[in-house]
N, C-alpha and C. Protein backbone atom coordinates (compact mmCIF):
# COMPACT_ATOMS: atom_id res chain seq x y z
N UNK A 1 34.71 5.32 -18.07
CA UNK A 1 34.15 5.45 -19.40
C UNK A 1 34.66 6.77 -19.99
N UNK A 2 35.47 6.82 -20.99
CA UNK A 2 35.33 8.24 -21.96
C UNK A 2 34.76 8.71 -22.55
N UNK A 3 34.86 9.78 -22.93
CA UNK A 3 33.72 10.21 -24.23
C UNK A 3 33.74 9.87 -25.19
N UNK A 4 35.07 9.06 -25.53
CA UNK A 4 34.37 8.42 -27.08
C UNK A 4 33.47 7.28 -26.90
N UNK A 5 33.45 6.30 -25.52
CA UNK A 5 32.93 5.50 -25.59
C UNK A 5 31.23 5.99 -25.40
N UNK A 6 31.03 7.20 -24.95
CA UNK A 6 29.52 7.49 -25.07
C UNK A 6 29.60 7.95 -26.31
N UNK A 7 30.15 8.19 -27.03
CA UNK A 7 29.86 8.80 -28.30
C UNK A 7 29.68 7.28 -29.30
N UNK A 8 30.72 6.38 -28.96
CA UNK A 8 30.47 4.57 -30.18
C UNK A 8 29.12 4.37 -29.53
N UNK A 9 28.36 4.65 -27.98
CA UNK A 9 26.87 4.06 -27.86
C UNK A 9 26.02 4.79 -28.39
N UNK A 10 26.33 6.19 -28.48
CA UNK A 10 25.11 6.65 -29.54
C UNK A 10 24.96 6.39 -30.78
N UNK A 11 25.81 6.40 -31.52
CA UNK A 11 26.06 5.80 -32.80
C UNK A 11 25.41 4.30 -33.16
N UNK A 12 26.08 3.43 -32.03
CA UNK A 12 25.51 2.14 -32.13
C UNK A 12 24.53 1.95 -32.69
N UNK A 13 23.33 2.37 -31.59
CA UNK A 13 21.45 2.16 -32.11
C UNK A 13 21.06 3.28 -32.62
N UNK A 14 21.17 3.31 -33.64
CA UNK A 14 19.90 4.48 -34.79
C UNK A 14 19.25 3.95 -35.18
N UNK A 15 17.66 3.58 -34.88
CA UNK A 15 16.72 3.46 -35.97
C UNK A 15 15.63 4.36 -36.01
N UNK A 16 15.60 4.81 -37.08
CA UNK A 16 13.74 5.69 -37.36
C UNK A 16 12.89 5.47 -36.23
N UNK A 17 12.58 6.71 -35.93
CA UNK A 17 11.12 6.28 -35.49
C UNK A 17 9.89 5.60 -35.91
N UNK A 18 9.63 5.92 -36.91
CA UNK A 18 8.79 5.13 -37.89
C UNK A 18 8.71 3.78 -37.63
N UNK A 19 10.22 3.39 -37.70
CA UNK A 19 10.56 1.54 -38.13
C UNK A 19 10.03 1.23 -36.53
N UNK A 20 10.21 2.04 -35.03
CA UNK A 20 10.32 1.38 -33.54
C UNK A 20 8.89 1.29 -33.90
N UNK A 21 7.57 2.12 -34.64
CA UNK A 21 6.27 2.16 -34.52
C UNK A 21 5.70 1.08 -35.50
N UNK A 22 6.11 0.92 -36.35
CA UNK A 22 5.63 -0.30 -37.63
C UNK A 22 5.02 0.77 -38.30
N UNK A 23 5.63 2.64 -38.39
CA UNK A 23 4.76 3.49 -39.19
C UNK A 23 4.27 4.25 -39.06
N UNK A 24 3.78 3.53 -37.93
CA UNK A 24 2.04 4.35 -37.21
C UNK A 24 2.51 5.63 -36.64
N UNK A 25 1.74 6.68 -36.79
CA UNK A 25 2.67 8.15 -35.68
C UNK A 25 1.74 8.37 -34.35
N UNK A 26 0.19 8.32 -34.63
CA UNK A 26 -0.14 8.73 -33.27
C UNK A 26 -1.41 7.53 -33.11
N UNK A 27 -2.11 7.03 -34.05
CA UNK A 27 -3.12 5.90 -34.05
C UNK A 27 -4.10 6.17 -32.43
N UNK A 28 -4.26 5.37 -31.52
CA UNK A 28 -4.79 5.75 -30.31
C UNK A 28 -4.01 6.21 -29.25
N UNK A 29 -3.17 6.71 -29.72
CA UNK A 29 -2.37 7.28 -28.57
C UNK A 29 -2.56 8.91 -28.33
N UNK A 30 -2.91 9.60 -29.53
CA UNK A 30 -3.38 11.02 -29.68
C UNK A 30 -3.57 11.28 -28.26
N UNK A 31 -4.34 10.73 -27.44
CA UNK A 31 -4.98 11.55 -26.58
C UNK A 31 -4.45 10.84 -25.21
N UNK A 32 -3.32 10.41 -25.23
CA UNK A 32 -2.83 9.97 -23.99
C UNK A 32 -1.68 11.85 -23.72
N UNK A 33 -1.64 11.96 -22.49
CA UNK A 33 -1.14 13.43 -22.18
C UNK A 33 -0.06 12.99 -21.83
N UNK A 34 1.30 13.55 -21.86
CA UNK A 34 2.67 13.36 -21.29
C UNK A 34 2.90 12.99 -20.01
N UNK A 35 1.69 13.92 -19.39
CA UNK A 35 2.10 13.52 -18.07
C UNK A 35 0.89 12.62 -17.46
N UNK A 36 0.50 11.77 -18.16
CA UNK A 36 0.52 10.39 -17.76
C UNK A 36 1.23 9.65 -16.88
N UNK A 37 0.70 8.81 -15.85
CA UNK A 37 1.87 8.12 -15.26
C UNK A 37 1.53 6.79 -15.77
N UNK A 38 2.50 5.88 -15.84
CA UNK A 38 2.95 4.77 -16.60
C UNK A 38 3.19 3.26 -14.87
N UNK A 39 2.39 2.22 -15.22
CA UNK A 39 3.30 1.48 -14.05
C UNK A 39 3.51 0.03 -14.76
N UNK A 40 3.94 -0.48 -15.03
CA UNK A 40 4.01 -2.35 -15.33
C UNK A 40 3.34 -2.92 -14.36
N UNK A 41 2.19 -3.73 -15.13
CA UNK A 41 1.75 -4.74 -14.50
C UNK A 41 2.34 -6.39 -15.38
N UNK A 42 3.15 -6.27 -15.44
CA UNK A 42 3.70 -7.70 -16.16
C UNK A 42 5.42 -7.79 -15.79
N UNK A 43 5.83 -9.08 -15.54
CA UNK A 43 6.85 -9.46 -14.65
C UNK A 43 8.14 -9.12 -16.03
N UNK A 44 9.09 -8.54 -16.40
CA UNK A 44 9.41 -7.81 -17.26
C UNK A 44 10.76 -9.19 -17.35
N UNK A 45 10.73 -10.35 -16.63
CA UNK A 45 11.96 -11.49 -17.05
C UNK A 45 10.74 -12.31 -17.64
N UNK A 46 9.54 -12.21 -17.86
CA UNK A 46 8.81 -13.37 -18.31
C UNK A 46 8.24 -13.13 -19.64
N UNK A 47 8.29 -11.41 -19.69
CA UNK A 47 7.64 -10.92 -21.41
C UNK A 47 8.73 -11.19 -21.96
N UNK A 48 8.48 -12.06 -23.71
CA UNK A 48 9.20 -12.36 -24.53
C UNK A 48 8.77 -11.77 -25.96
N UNK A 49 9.65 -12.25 -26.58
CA UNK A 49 9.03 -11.65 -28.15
C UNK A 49 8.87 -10.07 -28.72
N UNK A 50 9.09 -9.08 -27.31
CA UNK A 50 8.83 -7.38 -27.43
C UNK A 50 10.12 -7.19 -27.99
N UNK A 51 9.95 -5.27 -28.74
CA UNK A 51 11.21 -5.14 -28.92
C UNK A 51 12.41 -4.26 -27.73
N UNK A 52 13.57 -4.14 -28.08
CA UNK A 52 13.76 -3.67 -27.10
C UNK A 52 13.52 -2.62 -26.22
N UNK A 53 12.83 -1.34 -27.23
CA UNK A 53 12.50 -0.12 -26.74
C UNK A 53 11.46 -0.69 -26.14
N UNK A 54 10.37 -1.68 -26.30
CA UNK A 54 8.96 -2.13 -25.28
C UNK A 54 9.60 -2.82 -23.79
N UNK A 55 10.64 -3.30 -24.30
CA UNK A 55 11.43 -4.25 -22.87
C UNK A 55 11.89 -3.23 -21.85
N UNK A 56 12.24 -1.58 -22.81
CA UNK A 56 12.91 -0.66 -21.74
C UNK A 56 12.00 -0.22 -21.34
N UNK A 57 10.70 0.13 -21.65
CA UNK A 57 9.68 1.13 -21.40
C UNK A 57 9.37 0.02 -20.14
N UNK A 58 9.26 -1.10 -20.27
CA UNK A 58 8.40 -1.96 -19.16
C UNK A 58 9.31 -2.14 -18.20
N UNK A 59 11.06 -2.16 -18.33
CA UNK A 59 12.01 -2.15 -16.92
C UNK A 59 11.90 -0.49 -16.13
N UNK A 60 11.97 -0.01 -16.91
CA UNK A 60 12.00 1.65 -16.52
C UNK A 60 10.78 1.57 -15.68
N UNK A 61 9.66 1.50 -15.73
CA UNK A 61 7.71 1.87 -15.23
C UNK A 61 7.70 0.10 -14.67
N UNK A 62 8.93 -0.23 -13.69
CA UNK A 62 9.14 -1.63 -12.99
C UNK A 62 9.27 -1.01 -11.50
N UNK A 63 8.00 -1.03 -10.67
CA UNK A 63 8.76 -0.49 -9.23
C UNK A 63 8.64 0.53 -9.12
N UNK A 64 8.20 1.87 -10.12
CA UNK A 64 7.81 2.69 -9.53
C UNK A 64 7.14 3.58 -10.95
N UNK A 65 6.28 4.47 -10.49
CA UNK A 65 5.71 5.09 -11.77
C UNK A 65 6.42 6.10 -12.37
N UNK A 66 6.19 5.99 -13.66
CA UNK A 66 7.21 6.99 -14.84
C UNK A 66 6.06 7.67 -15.48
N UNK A 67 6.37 8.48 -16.11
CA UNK A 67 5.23 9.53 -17.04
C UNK A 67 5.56 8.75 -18.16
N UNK A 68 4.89 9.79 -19.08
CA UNK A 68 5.10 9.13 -20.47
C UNK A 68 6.00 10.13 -21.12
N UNK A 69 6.65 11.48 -20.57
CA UNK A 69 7.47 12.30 -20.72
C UNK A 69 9.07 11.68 -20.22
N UNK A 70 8.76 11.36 -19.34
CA UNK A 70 10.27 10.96 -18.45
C UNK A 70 10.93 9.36 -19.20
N UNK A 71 9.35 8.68 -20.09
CA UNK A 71 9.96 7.52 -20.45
C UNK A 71 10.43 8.01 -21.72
N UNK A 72 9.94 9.07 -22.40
CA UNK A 72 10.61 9.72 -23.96
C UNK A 72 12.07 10.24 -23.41
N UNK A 73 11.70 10.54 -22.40
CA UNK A 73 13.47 11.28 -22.06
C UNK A 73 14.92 9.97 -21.48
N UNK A 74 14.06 9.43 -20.82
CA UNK A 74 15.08 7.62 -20.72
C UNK A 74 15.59 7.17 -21.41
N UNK A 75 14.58 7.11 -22.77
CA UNK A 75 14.28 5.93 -24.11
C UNK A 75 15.32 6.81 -24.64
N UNK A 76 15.46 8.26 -25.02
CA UNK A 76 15.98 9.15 -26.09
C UNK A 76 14.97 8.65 -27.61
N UNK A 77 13.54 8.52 -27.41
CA UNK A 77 12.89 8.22 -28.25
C UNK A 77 12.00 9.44 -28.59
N UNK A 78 11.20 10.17 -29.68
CA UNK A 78 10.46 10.97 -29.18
C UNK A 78 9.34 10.90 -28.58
N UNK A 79 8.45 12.07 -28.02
CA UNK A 79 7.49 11.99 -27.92
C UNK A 79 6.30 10.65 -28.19
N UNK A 80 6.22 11.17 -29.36
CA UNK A 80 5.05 10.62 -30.04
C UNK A 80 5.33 9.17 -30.30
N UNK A 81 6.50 8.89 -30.48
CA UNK A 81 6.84 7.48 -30.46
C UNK A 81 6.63 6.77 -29.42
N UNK A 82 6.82 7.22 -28.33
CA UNK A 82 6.44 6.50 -26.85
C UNK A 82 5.29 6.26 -26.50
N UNK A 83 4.44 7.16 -27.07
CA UNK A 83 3.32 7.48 -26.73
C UNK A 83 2.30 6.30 -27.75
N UNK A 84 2.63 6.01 -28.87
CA UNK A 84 2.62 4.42 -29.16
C UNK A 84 2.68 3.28 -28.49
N UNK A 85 4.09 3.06 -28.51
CA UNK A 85 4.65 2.08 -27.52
C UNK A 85 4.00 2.08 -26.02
N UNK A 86 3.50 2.58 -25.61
CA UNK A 86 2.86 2.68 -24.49
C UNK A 86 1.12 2.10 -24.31
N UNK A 87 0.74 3.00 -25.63
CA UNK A 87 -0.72 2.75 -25.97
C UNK A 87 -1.10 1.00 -26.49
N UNK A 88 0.32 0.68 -27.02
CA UNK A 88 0.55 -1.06 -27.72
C UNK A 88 0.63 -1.56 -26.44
N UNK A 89 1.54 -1.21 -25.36
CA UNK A 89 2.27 -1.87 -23.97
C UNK A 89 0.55 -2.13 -23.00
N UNK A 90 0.02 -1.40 -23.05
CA UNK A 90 -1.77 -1.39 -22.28
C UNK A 90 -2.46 -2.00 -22.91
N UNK A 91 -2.34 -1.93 -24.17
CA UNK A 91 -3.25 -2.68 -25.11
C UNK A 91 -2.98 -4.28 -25.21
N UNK A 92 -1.72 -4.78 -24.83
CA UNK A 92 -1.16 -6.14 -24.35
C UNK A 92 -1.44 -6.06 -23.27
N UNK A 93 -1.86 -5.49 -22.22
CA UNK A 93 -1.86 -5.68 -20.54
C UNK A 93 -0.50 -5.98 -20.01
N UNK A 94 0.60 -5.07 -20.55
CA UNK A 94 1.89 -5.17 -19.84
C UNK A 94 1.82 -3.86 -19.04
N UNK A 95 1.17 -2.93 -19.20
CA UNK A 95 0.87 -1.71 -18.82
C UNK A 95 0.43 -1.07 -18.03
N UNK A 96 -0.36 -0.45 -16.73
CA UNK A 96 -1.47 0.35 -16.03
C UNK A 96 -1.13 1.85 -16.84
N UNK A 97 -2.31 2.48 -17.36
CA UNK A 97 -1.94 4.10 -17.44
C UNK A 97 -2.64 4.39 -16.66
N UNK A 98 -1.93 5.39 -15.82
CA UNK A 98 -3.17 6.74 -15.18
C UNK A 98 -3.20 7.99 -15.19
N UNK A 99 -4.54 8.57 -16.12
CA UNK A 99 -4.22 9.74 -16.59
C UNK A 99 -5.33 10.57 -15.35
N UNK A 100 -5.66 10.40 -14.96
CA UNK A 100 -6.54 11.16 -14.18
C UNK A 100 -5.78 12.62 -13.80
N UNK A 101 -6.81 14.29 -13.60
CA UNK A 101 -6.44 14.88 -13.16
C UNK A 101 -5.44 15.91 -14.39
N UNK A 102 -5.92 15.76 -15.43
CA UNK A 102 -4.67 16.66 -16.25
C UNK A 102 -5.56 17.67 -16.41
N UNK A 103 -4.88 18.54 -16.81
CA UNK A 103 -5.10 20.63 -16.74
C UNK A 103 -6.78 20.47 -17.80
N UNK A 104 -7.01 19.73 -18.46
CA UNK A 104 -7.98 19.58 -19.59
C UNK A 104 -9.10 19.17 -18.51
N UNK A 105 -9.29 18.78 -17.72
CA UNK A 105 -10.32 17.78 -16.67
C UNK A 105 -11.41 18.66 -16.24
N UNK A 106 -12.34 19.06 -15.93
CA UNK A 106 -13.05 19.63 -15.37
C UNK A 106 -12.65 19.75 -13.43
N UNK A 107 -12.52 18.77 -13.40
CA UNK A 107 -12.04 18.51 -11.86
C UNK A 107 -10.90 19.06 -11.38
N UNK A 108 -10.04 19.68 -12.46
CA UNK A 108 -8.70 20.82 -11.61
C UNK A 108 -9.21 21.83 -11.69
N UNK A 109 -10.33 22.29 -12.33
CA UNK A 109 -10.64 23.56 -12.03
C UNK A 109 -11.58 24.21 -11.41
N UNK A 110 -11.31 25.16 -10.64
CA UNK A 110 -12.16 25.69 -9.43
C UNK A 110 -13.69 25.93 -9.92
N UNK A 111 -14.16 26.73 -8.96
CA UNK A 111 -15.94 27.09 -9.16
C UNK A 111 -15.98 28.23 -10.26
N UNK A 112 -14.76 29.11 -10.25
CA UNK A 112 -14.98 30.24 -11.06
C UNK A 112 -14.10 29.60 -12.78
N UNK A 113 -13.80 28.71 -12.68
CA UNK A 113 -13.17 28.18 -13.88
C UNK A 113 -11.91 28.22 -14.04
N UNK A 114 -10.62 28.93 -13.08
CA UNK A 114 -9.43 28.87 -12.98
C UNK A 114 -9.27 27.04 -12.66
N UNK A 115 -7.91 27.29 -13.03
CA UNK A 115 -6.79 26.13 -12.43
C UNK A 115 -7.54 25.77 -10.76
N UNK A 116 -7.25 24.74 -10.03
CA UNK A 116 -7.61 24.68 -8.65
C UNK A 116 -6.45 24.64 -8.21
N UNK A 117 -6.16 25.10 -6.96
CA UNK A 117 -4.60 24.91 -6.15
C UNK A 117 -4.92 23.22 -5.75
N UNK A 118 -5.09 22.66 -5.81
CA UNK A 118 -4.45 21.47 -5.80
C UNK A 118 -3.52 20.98 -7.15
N UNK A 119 -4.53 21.00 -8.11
CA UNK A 119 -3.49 21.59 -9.26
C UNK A 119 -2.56 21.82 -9.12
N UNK A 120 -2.38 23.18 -9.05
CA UNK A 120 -0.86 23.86 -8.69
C UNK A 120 -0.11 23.37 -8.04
N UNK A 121 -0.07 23.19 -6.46
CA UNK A 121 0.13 22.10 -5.50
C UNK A 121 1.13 21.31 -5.84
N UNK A 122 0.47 20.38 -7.38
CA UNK A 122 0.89 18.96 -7.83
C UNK A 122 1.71 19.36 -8.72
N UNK A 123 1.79 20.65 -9.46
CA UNK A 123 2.65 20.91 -10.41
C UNK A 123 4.12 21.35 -9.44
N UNK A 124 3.83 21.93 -8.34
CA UNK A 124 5.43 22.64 -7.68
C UNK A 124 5.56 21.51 -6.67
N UNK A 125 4.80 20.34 -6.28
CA UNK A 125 5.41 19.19 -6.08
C UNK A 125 6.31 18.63 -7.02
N UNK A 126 5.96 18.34 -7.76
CA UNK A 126 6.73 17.41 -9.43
C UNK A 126 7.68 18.37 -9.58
N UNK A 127 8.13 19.66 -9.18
CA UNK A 127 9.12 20.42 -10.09
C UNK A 127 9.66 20.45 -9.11
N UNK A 128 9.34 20.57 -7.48
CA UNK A 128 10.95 20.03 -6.33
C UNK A 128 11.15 18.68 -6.68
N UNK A 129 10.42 17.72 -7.10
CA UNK A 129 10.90 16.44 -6.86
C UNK A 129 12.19 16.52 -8.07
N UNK A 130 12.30 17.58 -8.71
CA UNK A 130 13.37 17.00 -9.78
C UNK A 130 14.23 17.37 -9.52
């Protein structure tokens, strides 16, 4: 492959974010956190009718869990757009989210009100795994 030919695939697909959402920017998704993990519970050769960014989000979070950060960074979609598409993808039951455990929780943080090292733990786990 050359570089022009990655350069004719970026070009290829441009559309708005707007147009992948039908509009919408954050609707019930506001409060889903990035680092969400994402898994498919729906057989991804049998969903029909999605578009393609919903078809990638559901092959990508096929077999093993994705955040909702790592699927904005896959997709090259933003943020907040995924974070839609995701909230629509659960809301069809093509989806599992599991947000349990984010820095906001009462439960990562210790007796005196810091962070808890398990917390931490899970954060310099996730940053060797990359």
């Amino acid at each position: 492959m050359t570089h022009s030919d990655v350069h004719d695939d970026d070009e290829a697909y441009t559309v708005r974010p707007y147009a992948v959402t039908g509009g919408r920017v954050s609707a019930a998704s506001k409060d889903l956190p990035m680092e969400a993990l994402v898994e498919s519970s729906s057989d991804v050769e049998a969903v029909r009718g999605l578009t393609p960014e919903k078809r990638t989000i559901l092959q990508l979070s096929t077999g093993q869990y994705q955040s909702v950060a790592e699927l904005s960074a896959h997709t090259r979609l933003p943020l907040g757009v995924v974070r839609v598409l995701v909230t629509d993808l659960a809301t069809e039951n093509h989806l599992i989210i599991h947000t349990g455990g984010t820095a906001d929780d009462t439960s990562t943080h210790d007796a005196d009100g810091g962070i808890s090292l398990s917390l931490l733990e899970s954060v310099l786990d996730g940053i060797a795994a990359l």
